[in-house]
PDB file of N, CA and C in Angstrom:
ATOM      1  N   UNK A   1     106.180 106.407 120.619  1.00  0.00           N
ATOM      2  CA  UNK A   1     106.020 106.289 119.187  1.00  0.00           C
ATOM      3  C   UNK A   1     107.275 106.849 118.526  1.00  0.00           C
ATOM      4  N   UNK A   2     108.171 106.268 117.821  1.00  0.00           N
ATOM      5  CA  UNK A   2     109.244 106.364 116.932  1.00  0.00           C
ATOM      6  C   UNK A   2     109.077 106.146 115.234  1.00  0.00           C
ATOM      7  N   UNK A   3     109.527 107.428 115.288  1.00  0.00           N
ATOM      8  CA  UNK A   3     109.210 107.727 113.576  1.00  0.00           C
ATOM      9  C   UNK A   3     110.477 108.091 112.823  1.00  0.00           C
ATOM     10  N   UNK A   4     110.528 108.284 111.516  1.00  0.00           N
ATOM     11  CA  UNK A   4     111.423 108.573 111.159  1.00  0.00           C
ATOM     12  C   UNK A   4     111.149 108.602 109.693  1.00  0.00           C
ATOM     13  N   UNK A   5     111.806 110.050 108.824  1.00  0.00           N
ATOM     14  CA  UNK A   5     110.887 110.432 107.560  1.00  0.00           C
ATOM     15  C   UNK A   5     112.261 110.909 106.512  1.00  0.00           C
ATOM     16  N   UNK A   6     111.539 110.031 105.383  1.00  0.00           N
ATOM     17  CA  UNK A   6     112.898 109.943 104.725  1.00  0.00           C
ATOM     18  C   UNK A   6     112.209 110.373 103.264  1.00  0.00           C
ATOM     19  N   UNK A   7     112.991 110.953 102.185  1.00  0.00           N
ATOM     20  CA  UNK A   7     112.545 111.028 100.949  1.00  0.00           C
ATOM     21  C   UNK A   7     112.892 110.405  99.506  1.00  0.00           C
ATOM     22  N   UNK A   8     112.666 109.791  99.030  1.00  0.00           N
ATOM     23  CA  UNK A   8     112.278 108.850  97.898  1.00  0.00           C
ATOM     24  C   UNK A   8     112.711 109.836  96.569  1.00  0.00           C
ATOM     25  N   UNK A   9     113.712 110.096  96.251  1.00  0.00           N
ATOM     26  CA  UNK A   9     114.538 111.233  95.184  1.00  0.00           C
ATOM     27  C   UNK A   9     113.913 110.884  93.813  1.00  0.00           C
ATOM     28  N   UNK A  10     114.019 109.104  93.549  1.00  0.00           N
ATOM     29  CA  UNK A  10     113.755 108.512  92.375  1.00  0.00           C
ATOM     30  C   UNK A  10     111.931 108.837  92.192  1.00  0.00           C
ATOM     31  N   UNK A  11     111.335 108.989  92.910  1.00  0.00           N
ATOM     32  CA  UNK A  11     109.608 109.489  92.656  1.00  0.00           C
ATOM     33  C   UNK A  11     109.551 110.657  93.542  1.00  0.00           C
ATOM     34  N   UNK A  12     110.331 111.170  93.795  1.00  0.00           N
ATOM     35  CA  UNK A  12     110.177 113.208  94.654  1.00  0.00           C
ATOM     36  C   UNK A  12     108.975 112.615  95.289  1.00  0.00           C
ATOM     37  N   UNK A  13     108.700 111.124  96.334  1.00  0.00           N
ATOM     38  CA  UNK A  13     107.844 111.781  97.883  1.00  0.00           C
ATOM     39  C   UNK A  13     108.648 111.475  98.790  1.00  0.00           C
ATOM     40  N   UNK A  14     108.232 111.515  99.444  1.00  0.00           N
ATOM     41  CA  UNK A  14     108.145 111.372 100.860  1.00  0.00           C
ATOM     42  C   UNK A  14     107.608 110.249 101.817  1.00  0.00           C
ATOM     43  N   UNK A  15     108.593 110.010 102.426  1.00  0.00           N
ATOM     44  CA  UNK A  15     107.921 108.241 103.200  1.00  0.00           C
ATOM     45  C   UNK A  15     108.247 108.416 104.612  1.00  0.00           C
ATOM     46  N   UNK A  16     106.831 107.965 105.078  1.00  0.00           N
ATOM     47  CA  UNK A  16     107.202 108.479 106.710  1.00  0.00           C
ATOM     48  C   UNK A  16     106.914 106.587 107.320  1.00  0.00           C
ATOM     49  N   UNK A  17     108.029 106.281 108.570  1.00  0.00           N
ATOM     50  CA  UNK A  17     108.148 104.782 109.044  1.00  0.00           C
ATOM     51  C   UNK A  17     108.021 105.444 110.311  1.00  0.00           C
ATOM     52  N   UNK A  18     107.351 104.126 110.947  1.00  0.00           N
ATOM     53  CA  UNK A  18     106.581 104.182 112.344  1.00  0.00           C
ATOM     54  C   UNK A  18     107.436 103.034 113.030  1.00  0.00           C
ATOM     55  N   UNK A  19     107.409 103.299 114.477  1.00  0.00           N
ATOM     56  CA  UNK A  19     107.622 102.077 115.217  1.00  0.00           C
ATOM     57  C   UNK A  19     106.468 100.769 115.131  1.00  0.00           C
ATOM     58  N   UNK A  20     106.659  99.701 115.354  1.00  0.00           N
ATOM     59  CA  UNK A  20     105.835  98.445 115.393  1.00  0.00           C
ATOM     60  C   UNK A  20     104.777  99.128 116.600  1.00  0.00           C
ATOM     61  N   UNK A  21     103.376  98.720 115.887  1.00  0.00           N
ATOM     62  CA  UNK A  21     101.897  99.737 116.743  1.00  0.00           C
ATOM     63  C   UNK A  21     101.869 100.416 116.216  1.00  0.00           C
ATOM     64  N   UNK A  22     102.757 101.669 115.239  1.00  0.00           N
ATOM     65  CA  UNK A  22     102.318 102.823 114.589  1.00  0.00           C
ATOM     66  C   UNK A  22     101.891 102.586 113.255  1.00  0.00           C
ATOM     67  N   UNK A  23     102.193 101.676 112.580  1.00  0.00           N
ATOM     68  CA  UNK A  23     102.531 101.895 110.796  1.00  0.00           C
ATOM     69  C   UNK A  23     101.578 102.571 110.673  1.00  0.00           C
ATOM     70  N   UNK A  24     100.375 102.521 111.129  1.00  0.00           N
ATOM     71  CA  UNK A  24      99.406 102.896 110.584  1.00  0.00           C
ATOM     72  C   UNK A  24      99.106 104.510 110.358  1.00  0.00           C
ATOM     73  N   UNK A  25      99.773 105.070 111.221  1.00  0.00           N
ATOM     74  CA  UNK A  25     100.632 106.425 111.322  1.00  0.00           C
ATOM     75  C   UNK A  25     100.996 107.008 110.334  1.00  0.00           C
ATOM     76  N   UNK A  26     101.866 106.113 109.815  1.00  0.00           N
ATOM     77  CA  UNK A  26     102.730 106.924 108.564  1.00  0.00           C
ATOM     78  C   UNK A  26     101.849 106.472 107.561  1.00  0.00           C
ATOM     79  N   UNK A  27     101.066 105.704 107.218  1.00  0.00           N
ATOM     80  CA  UNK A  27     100.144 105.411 106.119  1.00  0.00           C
ATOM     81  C   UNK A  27      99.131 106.636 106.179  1.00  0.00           C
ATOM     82  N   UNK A  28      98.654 106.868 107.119  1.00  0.00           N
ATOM     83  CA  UNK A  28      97.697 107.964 106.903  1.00  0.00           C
ATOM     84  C   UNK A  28      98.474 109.181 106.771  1.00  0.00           C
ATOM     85  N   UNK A  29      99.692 109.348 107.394  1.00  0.00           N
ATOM     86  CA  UNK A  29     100.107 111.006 107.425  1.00  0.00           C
ATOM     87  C   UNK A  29     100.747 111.168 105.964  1.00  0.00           C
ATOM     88  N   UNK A  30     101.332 110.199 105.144  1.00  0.00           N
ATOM     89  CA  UNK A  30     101.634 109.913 103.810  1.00  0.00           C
ATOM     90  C   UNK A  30     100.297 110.034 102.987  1.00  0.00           C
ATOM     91  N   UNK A  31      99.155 109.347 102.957  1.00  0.00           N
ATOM     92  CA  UNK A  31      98.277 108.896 102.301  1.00  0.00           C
ATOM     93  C   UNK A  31      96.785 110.182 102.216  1.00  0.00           C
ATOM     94  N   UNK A  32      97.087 110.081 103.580  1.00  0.00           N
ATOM     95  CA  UNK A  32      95.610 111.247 103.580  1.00  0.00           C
ATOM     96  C   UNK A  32      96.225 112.983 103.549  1.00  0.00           C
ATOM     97  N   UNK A  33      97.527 113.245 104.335  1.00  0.00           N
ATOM     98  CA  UNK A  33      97.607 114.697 104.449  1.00  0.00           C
ATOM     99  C   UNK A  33      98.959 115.003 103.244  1.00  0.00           C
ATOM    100  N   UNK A  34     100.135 114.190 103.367  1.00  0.00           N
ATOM    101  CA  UNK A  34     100.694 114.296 102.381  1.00  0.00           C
ATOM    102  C   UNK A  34     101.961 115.269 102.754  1.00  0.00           C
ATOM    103  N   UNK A  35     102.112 116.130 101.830  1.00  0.00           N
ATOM    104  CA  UNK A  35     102.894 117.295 101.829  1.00  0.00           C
ATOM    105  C   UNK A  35     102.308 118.911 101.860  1.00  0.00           C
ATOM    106  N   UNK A  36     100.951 118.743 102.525  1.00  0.00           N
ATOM    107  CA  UNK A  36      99.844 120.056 102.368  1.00  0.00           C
ATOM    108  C   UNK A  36     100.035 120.646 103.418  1.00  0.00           C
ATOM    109  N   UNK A  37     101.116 121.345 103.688  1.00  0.00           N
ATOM    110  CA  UNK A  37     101.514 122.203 104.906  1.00  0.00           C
ATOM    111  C   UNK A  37     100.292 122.790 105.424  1.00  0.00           C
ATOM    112  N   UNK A  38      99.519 123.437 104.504  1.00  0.00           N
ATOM    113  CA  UNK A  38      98.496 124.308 105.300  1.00  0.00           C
ATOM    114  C   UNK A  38      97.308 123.637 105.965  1.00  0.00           C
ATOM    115  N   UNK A  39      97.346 121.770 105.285  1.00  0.00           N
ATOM    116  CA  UNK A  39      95.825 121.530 106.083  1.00  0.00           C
ATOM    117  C   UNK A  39      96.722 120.888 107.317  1.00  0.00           C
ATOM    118  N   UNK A  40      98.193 120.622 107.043  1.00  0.00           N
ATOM    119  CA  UNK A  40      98.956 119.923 108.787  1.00  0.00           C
ATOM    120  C   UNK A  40      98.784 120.962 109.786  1.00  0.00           C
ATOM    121  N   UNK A  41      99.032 122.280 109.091  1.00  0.00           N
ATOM    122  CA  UNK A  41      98.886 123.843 110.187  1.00  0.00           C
ATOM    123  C   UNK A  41      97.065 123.684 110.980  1.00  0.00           C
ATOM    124  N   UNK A  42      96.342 123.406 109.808  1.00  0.00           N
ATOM    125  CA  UNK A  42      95.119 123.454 110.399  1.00  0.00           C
ATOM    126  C   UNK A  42      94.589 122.335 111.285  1.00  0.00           C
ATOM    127  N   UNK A  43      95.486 121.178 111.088  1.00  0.00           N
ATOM    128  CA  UNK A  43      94.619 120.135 111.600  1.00  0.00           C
ATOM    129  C   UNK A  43      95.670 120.328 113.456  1.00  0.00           C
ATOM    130  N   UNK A  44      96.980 120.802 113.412  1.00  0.00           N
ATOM    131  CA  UNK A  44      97.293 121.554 114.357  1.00  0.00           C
ATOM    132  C   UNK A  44      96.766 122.779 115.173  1.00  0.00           C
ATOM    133  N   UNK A  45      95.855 123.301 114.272  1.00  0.00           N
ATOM    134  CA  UNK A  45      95.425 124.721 115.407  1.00  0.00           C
ATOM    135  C   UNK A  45      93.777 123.785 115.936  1.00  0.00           C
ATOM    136  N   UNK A  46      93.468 122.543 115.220  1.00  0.00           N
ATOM    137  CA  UNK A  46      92.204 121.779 115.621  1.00  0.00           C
ATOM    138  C   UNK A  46      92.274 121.065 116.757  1.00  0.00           C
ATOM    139  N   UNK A  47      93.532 120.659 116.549  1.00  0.00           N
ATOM    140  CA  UNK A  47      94.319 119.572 117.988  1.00  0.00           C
ATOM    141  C   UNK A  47      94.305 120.676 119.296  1.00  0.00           C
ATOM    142  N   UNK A  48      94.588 121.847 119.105  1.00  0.00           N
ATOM    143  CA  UNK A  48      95.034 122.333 119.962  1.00  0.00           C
ATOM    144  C   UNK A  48      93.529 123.158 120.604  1.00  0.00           C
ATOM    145  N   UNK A  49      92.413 123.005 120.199  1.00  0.00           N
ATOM    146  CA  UNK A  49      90.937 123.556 120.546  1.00  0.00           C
ATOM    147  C   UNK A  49      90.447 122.503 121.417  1.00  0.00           C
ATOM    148  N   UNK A  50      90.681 120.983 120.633  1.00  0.00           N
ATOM    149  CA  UNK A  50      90.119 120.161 120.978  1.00  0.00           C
ATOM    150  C   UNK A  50      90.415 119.488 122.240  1.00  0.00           C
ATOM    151  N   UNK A  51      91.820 119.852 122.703  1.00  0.00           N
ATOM    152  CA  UNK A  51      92.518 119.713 124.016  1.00  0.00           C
ATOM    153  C   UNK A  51      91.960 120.132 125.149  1.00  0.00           C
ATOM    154  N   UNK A  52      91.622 121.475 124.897  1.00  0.00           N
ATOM    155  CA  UNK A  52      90.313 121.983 125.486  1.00  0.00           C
ATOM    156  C   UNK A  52      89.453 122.013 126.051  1.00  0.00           C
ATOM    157  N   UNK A  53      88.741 120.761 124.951  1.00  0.00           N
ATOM    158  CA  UNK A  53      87.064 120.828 125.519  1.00  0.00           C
ATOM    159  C   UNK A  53      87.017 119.243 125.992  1.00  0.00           C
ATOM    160  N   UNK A  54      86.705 118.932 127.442  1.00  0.00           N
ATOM    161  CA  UNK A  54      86.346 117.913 127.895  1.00  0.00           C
ATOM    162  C   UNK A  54      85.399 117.002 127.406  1.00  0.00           C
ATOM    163  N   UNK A  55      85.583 115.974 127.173  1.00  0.00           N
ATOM    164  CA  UNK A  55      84.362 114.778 126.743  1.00  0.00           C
ATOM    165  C   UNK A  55      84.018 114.818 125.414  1.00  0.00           C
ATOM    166  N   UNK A  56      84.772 115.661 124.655  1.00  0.00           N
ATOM    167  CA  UNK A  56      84.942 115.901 123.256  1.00  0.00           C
ATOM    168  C   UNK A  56      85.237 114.799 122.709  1.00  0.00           C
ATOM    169  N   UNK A  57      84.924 114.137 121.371  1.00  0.00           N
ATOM    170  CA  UNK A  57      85.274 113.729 120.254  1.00  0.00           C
ATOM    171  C   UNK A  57      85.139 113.732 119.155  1.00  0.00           C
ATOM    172  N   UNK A  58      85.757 114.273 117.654  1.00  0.00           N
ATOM    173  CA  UNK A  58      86.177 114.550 116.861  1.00  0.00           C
ATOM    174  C   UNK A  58      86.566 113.394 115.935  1.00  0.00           C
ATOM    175  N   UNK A  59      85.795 113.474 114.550  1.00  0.00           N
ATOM    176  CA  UNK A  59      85.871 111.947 113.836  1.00  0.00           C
ATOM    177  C   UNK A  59      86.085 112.840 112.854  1.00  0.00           C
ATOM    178  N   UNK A  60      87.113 112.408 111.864  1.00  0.00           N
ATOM    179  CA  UNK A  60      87.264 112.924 110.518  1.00  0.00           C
ATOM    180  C   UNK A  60      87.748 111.509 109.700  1.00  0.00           C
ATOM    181  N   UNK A  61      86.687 111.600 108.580  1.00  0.00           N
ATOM    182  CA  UNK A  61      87.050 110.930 107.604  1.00  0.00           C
ATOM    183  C   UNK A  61      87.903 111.037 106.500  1.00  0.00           C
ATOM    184  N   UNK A  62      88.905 110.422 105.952  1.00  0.00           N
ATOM    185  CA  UNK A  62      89.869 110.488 104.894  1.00  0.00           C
ATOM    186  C   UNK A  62      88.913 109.523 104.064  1.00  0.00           C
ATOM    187  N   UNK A  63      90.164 109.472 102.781  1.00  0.00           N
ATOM    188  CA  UNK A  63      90.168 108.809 102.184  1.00  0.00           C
ATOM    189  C   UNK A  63      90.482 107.013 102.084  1.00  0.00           C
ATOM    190  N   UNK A  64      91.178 106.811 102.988  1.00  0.00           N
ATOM    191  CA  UNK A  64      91.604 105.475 103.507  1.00  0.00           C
ATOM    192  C   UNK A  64      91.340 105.410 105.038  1.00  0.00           C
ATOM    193  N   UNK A  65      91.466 106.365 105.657  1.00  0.00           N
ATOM    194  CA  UNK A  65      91.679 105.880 107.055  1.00  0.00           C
ATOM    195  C   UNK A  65      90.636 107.151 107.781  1.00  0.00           C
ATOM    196  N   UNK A  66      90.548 106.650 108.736  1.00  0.00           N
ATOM    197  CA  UNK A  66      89.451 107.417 109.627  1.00  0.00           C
ATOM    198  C   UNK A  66      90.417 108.184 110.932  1.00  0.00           C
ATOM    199  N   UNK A  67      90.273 109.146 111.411  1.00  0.00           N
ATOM    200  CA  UNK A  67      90.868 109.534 112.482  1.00  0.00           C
ATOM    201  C   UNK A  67      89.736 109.911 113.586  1.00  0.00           C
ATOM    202  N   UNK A  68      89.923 109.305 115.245  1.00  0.00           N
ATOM    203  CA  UNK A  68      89.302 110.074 116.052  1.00  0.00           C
ATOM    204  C   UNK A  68      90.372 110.665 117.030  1.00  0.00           C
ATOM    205  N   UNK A  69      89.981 112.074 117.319  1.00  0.00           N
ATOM    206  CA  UNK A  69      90.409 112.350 118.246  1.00  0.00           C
ATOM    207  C   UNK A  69      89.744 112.856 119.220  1.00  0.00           C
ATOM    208  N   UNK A  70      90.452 112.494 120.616  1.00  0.00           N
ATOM    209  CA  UNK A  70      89.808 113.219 121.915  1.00  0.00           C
ATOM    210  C   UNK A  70      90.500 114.085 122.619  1.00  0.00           C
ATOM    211  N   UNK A  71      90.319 114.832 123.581  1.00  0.00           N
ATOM    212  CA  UNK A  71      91.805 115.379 123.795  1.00  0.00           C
ATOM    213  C   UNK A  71      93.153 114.889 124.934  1.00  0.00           C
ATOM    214  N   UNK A  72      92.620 113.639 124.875  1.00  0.00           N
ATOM    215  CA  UNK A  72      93.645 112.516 125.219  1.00  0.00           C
ATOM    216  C   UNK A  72      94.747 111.859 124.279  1.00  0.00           C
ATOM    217  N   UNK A  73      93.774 111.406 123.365  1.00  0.00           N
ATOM    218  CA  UNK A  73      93.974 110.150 122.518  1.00  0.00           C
ATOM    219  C   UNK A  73      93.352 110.726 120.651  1.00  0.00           C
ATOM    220  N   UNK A  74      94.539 109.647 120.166  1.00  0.00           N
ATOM    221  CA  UNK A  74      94.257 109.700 118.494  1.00  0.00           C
ATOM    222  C   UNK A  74      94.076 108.148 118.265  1.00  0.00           C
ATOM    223  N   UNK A  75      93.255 108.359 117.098  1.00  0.00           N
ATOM    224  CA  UNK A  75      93.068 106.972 117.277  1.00  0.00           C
ATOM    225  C   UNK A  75      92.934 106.674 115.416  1.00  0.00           C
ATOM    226  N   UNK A  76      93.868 106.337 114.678  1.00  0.00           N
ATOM    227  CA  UNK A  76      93.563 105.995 113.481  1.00  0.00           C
ATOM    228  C   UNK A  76      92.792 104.343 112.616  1.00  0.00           C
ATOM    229  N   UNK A  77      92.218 104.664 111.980  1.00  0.00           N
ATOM    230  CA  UNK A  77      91.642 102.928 111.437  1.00  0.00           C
ATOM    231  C   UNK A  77      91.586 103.278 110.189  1.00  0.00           C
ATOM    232  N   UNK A  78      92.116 102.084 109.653  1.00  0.00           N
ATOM    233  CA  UNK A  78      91.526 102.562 108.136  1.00  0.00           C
ATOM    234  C   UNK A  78      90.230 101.548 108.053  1.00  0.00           C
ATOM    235  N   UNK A  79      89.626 102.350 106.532  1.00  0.00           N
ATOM    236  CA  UNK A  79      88.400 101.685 106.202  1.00  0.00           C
ATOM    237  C   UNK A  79      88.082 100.147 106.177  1.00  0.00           C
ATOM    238  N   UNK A  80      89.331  99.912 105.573  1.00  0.00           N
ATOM    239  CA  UNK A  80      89.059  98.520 105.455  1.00  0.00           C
ATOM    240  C   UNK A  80      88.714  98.131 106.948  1.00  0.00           C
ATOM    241  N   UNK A  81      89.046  98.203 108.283  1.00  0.00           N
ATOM    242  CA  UNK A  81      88.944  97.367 108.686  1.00  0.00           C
ATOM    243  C   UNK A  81      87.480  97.494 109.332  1.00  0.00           C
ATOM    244  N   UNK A  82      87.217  98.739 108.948  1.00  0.00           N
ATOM    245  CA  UNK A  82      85.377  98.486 108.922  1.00  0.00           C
ATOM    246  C   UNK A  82      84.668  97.787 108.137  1.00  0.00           C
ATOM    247  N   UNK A  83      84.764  97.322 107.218  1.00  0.00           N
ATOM    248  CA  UNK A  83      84.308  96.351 106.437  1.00  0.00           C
ATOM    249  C   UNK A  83      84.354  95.363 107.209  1.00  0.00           C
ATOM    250  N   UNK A  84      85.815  94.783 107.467  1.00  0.00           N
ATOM    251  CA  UNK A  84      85.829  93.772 108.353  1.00  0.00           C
ATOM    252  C   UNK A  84      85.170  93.372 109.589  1.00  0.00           C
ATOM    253  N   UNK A  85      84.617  94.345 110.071  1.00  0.00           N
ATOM    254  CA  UNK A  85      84.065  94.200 110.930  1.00  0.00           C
ATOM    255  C   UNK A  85      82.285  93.548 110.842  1.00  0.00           C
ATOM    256  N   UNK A  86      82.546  93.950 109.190  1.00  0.00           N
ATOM    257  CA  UNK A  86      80.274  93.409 109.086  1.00  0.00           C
ATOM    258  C   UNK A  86      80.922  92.098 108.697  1.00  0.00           C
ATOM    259  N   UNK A  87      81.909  91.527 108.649  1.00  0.00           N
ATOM    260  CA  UNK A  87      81.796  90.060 108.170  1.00  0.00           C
ATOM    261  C   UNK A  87      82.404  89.048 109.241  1.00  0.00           C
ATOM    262  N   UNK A  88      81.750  88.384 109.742  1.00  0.00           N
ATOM    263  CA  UNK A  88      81.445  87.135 110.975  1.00  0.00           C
ATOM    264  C   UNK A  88      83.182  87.199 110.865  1.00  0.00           C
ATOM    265  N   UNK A  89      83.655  86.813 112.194  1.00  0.00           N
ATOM    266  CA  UNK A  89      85.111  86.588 112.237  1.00  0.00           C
ATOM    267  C   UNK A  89      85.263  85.182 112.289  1.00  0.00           C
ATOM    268  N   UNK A  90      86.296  84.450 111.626  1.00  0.00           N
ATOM    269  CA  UNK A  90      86.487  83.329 111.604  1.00  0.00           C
ATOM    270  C   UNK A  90      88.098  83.177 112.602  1.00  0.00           C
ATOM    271  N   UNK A  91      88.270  82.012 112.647  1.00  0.00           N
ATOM    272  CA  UNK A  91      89.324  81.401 113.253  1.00  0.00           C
ATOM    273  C   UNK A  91      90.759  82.325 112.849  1.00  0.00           C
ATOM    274  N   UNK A  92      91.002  82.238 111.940  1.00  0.00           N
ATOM    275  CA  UNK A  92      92.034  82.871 111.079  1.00  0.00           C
ATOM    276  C   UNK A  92      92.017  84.128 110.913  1.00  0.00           C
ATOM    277  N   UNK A  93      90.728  84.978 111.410  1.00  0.00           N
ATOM    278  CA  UNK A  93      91.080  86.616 110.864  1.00  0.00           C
ATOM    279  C   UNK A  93      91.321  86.973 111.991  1.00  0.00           C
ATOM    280  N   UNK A  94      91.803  88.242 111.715  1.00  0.00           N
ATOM    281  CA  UNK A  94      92.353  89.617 113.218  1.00  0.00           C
ATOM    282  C   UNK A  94      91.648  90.287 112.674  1.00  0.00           C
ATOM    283  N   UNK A  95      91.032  91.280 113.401  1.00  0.00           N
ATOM    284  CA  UNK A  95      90.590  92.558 112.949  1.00  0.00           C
ATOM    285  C   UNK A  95      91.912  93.490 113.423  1.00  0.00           C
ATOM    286  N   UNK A  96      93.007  93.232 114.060  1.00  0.00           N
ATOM    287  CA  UNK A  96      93.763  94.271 114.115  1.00  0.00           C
ATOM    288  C   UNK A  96      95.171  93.828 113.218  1.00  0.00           C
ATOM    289  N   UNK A  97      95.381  95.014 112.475  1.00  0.00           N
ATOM    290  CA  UNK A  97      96.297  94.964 111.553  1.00  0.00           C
ATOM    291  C   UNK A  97      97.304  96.214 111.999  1.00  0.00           C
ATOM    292  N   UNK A  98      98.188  96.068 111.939  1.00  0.00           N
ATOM    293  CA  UNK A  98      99.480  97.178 112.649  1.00  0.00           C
ATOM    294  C   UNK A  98      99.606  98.294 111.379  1.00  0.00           C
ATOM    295  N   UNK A  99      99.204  97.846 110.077  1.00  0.00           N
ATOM    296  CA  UNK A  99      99.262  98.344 109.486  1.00  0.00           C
ATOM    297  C   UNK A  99      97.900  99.331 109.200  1.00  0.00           C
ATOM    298  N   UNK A 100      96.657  99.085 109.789  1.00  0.00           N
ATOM    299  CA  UNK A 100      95.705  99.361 110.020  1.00  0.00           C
ATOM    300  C   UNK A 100      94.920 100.149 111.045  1.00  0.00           C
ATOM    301  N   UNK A 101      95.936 100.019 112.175  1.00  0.00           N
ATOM    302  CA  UNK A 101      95.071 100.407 113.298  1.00  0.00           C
ATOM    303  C   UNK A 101      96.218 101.041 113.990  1.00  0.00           C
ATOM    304  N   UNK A 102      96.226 102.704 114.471  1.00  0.00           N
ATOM    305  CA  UNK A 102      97.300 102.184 115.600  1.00  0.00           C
ATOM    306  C   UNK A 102      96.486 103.872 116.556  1.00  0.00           C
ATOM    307  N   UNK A 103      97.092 104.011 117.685  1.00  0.00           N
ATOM    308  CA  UNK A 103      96.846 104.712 119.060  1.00  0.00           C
ATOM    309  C   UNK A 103      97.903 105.273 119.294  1.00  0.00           C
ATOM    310  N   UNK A 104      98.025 106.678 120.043  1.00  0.00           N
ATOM    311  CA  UNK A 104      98.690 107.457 120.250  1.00  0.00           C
ATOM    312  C   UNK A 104      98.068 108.802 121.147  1.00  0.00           C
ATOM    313  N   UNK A 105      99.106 109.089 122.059  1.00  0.00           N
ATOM    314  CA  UNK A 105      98.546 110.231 122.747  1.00  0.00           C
ATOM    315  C   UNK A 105      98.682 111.100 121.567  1.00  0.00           C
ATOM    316  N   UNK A 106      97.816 112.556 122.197  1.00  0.00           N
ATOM    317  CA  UNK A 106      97.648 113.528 121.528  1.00  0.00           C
ATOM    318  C   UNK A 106      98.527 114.635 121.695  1.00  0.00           C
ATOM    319  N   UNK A 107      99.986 114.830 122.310  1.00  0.00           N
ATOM    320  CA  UNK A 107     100.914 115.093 122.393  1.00  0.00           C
ATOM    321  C   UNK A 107     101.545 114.966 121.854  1.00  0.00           C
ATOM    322  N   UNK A 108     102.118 113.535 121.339  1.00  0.00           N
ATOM    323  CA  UNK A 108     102.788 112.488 120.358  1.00  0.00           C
ATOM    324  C   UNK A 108     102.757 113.012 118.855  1.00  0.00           C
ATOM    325  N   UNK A 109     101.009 112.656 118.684  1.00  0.00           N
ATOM    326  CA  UNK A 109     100.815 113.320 117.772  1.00  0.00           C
ATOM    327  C   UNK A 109     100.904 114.211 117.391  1.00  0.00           C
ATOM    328  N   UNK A 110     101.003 116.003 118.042  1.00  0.00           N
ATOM    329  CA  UNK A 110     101.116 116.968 117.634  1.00  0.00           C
ATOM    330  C   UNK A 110     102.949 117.082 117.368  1.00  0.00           C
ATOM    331  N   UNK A 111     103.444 116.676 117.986  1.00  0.00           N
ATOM    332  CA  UNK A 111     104.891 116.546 117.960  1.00  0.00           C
ATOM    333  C   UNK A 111     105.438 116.017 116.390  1.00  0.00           C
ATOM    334  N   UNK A 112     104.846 114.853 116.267  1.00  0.00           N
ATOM    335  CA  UNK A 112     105.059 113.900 115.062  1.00  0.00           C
ATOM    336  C   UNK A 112     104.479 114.926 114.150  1.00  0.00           C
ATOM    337  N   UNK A 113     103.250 115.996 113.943  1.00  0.00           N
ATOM    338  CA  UNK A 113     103.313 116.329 113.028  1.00  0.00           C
ATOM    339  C   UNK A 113     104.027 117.760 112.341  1.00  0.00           C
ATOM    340  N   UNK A 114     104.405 118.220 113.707  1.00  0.00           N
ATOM    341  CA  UNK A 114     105.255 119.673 113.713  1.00  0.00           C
ATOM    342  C   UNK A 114     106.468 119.303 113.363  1.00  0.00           C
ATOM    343  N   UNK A 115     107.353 117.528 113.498  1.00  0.00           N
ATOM    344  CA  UNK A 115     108.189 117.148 112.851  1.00  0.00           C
ATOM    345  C   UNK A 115     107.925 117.016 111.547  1.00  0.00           C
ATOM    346  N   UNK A 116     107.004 116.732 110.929  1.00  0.00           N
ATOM    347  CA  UNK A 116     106.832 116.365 109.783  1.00  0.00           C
ATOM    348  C   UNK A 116     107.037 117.818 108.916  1.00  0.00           C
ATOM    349  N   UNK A 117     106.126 118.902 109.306  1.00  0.00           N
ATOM    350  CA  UNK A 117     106.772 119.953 108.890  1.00  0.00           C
ATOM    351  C   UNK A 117     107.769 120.117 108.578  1.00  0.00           C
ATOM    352  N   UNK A 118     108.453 120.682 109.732  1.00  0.00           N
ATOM    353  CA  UNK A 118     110.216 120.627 109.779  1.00  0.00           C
ATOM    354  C   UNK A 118     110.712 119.970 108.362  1.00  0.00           C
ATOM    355  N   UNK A 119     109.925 118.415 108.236  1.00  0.00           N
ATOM    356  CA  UNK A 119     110.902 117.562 107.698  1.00  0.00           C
ATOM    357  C   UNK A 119     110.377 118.494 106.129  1.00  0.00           C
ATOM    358  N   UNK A 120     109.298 118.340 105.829  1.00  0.00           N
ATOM    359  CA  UNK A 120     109.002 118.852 104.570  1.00  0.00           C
ATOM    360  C   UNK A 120     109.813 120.387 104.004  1.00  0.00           C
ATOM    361  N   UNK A 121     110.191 120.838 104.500  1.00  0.00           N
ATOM    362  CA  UNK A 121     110.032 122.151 104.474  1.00  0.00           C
ATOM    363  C   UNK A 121     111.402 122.471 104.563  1.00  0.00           C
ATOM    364  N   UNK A 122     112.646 121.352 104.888  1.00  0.00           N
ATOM    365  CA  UNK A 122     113.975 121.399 104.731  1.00  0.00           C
ATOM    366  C   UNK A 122     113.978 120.009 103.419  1.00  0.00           C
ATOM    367  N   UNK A 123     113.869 119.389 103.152  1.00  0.00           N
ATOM    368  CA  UNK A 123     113.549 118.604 102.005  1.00  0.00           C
ATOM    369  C   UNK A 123     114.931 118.731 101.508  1.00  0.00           C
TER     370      UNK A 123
END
């Protein structure tokens, strides 16, 4: 997973880009956690319990996107594509959207977000 986090001077945020499979990555770490150092610290000392405990899984709901984790695997979706899912699939739909869905070890992830720190925090 290749990321890379850049800041937006003309609106003071912050925009985080994913490799192709991730977007969905930087949509939630933009969208749901943001620039809130203390809930990235916490959702870091959570990652690191949950590593832990075998056969564990861990569902937290956002605002757009859903996160599970196990202590393998992260696994983000956003809402929408639960919706999508109660309506019959036709010829033409995907339920997977890159922008929607993406997977990642739980290594990856803790990495990507202790960068994100870093990144915030030299700004």
């Amino acid at each position: 997973m290749e990321f890379e986090f850049k800041t937006d001077y003309l609106n003071d945020s912050f925009r985080a880009e994913f490799s192709m499979g991730h977007e969905a990555v930087g949509h939630w770490l933009v969208g749901e956690l943001g620039s809130d150092i203390a809930e990235i610290k916490a959702l870091l000392d959570r990652l690191a319990i949950i590593k832990t405990q075998e056969n564990t899984e861990t569902f937290i709901e956002g605002r757009e996107f859903s996160i599970t984790i196990t202590p393998q695997d992260i696994t983000i979706k956003a809402h929408v594509l639960h919706l999508e899912a109660e309506i019959p699939e036709g010829e033409d739909m995907s339920h997977y959207d890159d922008e929607s869905f993406a997977e990642c070890g739980i290594e990856d992830f803790e990495t990507m977000l202790e960068s994100w720190i870093e990144f915030i925090i030299n700004k």
